[in-house]
C-alpha atoms as a PDB file:
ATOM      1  CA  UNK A   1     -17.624 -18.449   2.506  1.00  0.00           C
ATOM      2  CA  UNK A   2     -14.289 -16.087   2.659  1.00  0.00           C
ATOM      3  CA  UNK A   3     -13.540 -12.432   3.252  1.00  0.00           C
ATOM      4  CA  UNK A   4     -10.714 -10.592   1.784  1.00  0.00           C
ATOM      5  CA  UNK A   5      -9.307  -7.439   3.769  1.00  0.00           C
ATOM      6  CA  UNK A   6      -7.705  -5.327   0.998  1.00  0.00           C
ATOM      7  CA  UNK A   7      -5.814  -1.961   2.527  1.00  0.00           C
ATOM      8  CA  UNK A   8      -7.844   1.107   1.279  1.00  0.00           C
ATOM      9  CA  UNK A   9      -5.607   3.929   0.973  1.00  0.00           C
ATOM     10  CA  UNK A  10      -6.744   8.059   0.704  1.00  0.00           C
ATOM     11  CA  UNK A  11      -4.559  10.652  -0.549  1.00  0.00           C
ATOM     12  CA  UNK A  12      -5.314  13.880  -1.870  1.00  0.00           C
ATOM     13  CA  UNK A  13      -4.010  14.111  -5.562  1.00  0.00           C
ATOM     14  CA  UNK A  14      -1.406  11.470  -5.320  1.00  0.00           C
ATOM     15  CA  UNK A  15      -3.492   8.306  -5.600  1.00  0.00           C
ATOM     16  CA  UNK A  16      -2.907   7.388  -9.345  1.00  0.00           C
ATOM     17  CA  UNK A  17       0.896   7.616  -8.447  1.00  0.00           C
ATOM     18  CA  UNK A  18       1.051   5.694  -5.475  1.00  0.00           C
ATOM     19  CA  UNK A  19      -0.571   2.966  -7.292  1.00  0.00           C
ATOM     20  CA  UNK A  20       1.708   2.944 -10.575  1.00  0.00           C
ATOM     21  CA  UNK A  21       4.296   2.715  -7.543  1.00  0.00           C
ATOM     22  CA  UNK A  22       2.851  -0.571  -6.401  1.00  0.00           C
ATOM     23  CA  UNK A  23       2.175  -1.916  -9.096  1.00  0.00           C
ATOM     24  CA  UNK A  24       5.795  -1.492 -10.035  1.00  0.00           C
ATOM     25  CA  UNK A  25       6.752  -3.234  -7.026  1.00  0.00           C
ATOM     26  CA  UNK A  26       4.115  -5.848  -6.854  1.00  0.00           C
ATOM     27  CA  UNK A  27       3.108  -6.239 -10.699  1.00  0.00           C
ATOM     28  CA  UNK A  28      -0.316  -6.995 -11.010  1.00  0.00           C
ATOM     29  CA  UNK A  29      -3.530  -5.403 -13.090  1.00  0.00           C
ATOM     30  CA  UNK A  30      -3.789  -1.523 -12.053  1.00  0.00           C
ATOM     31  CA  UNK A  31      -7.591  -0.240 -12.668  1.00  0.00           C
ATOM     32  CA  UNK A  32      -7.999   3.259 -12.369  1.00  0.00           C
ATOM     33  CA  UNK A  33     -11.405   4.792 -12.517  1.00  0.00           C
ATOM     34  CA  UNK A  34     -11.529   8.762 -12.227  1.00  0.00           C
ATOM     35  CA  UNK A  35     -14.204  11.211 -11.276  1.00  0.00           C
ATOM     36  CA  UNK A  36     -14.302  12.258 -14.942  1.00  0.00           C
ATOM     37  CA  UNK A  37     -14.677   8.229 -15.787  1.00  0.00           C
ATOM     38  CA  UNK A  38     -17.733   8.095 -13.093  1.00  0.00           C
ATOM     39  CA  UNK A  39     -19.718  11.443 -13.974  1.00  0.00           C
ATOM     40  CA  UNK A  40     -18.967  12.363 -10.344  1.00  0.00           C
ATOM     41  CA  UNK A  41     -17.058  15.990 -11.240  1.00  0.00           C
ATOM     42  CA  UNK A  42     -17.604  18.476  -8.405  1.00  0.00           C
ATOM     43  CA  UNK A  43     -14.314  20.226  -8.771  1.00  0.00           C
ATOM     44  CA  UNK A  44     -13.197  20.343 -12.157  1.00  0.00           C
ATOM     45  CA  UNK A  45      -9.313  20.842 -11.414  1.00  0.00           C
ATOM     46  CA  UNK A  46     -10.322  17.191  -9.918  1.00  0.00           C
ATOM     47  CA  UNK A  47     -11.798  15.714 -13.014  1.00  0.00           C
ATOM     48  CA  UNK A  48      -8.662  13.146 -13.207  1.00  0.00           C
ATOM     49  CA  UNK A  49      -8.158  12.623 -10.119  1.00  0.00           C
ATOM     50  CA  UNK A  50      -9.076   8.604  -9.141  1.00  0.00           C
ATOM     51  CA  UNK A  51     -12.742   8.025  -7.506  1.00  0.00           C
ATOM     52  CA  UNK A  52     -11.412   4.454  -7.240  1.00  0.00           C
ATOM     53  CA  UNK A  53      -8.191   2.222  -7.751  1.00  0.00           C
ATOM     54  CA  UNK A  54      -6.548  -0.842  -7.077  1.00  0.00           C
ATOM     55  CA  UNK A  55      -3.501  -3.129  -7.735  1.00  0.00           C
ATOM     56  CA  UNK A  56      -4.699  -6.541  -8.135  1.00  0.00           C
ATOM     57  CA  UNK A  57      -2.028  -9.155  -8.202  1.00  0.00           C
ATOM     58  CA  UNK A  58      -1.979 -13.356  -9.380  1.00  0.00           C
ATOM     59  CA  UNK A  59      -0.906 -13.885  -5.691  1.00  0.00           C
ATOM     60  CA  UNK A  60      -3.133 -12.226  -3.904  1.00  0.00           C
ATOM     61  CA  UNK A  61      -1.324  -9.043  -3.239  1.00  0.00           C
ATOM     62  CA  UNK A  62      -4.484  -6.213  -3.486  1.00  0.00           C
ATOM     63  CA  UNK A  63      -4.512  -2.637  -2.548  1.00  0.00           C
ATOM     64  CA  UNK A  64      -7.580   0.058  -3.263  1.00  0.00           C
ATOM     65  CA  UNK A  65      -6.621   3.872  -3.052  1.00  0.00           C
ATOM     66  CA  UNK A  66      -8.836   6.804  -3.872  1.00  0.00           C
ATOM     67  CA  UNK A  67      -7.839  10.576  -3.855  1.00  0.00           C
ATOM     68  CA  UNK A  68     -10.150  12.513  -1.115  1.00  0.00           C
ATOM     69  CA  UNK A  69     -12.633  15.137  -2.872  1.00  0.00           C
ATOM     70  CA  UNK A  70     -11.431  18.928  -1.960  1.00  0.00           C
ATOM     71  CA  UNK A  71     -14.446  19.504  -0.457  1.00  0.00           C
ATOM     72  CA  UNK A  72     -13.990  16.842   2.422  1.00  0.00           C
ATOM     73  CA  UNK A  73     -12.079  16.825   5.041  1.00  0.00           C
ATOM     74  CA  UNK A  74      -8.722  15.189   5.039  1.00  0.00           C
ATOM     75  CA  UNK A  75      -5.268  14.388   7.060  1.00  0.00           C
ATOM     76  CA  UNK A  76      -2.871  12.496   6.283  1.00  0.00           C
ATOM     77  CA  UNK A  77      -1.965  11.315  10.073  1.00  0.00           C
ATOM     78  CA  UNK A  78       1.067  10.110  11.647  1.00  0.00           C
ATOM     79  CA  UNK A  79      -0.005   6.711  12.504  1.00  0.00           C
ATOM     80  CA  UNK A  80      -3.374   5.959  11.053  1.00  0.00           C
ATOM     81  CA  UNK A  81      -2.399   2.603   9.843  1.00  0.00           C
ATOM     82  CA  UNK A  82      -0.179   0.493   8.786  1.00  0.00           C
ATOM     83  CA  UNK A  83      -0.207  -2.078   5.774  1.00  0.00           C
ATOM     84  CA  UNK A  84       1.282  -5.404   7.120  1.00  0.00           C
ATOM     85  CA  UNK A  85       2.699  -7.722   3.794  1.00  0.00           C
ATOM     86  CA  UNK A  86       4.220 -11.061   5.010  1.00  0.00           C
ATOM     87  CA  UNK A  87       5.196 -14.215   3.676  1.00  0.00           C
ATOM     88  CA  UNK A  88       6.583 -17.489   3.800  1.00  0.00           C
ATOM     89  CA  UNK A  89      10.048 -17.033   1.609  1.00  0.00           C
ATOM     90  CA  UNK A  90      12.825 -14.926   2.462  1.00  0.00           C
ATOM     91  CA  UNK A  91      14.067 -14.333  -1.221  1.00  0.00           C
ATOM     92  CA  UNK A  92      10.415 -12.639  -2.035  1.00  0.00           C
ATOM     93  CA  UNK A  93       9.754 -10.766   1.284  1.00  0.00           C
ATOM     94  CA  UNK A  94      13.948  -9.429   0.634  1.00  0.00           C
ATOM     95  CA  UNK A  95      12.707  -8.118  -2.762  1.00  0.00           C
ATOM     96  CA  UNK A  96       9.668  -6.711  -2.052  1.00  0.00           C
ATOM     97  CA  UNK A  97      11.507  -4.679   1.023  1.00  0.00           C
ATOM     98  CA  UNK A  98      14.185  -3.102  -1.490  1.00  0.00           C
ATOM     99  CA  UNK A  99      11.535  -2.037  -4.279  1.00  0.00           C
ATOM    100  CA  UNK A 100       9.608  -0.521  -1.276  1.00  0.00           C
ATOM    101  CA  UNK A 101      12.098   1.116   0.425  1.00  0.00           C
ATOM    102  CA  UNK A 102      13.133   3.592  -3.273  1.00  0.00           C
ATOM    103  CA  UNK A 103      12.917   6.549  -1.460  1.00  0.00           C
ATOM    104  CA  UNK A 104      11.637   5.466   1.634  1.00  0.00           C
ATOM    105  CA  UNK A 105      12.407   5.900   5.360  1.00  0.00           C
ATOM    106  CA  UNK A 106      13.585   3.172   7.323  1.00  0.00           C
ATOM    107  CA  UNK A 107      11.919   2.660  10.592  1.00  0.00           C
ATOM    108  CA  UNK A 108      13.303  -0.890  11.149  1.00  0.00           C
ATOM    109  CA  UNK A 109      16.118  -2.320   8.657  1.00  0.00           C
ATOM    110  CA  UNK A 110      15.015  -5.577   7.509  1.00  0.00           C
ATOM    111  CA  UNK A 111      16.449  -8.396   9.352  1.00  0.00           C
ATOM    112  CA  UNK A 112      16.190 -11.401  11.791  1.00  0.00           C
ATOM    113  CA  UNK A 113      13.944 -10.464  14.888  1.00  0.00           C
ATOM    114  CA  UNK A 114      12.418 -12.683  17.988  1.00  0.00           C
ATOM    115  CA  UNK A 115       9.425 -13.157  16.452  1.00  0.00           C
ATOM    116  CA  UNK A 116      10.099 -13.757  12.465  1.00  0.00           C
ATOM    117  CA  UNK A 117      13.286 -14.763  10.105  1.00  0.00           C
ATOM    118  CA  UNK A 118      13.019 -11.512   9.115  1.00  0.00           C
ATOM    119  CA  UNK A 119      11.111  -7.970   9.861  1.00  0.00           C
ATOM    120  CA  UNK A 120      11.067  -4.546   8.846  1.00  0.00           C
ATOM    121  CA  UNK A 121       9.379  -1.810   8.826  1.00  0.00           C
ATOM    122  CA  UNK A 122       9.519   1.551   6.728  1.00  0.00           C
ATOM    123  CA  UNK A 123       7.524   4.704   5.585  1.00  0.00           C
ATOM    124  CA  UNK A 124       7.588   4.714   1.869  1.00  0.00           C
ATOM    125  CA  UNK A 125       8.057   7.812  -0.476  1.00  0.00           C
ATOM    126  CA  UNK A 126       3.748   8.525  -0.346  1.00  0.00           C
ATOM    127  CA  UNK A 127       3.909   8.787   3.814  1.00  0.00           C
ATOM    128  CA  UNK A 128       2.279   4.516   4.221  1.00  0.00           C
ATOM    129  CA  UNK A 129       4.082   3.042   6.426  1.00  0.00           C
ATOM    130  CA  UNK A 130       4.703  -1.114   5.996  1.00  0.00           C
ATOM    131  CA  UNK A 131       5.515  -3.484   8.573  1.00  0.00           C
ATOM    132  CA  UNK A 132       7.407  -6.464   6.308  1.00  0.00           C
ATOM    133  CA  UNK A 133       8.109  -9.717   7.681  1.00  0.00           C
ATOM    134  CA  UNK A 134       7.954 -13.511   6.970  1.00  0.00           C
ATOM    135  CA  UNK A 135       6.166 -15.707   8.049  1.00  0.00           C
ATOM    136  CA  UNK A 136       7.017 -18.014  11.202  1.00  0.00           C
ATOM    137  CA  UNK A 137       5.014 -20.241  14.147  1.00  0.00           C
ATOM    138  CA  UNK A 138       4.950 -18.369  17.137  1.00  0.00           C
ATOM    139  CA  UNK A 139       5.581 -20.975  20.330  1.00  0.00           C
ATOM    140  CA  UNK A 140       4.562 -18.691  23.579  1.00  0.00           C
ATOM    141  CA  UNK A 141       6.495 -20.965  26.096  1.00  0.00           C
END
């Protein structure tokens, strides 16, 4: 038996957006499925807005997003979360960090740090904020 943690991510209007974004960066299968698709229309200005998405990728990359109904309460936060992405080669982590950072705000330039080969750490151009790094043993002596 396994279990998968994918990142769930709310917005309100920008979901279908955000995930063309990743899936840009990340490649992958984007599904879309709006309130429209679902029969689920409360608000009809939000009739295309998406009920449920996600970015599936061939190597295991996954994200979910959904854009919050009007009618419920929402906020965006400062630091609700953060979506961690790591790996075990420099060369991909390097070129997933400059597709993510288009537009972007750099919290932490990608580089060598104690801990990793390489971190960094950014708020991209829909407010998430990534913490990028690759992969390494950690020895605590």
């Amino acid at each position: 038996m396994s279990v998968d943690v994918v990142t769930h991510l709310n917005f309100r209007g920008d979901a279908r957006a955000a995930l063309t974004f990743y899936q840009s960066v990340f490649g992958g299968d984007m599904a879309v499925v709006t309130y429209e698709d679902a029969g689920n229309v409360q608000e009809p200005s939000e009739a295309d807005q998406v009920m449920w998405g996600q970015v599936a990728a061939g190597d295991g990359f996954r994200v979910m997003a959904y854009d919050v109904p009007s009618r419920l309460p929402w906020d965006h936060g400062a630091n609700a979360f953060f979506v961690s992405l790591r790996g075990e080669a420099a060369g991909e982590i390097t070129a997933y960090w400059e597709k993510l950072s288009v537009g972007a705000t750099v919290l932490q330039p990608l580089g060598p740090a104690q801990w990793a080969p390489l971190y960094g750490m950014l708020k991209d151009r829909f407010g998430v904020t990534w913490v990028v790094d690759v992969v390494s043993g950690y020895d605590a002596s």
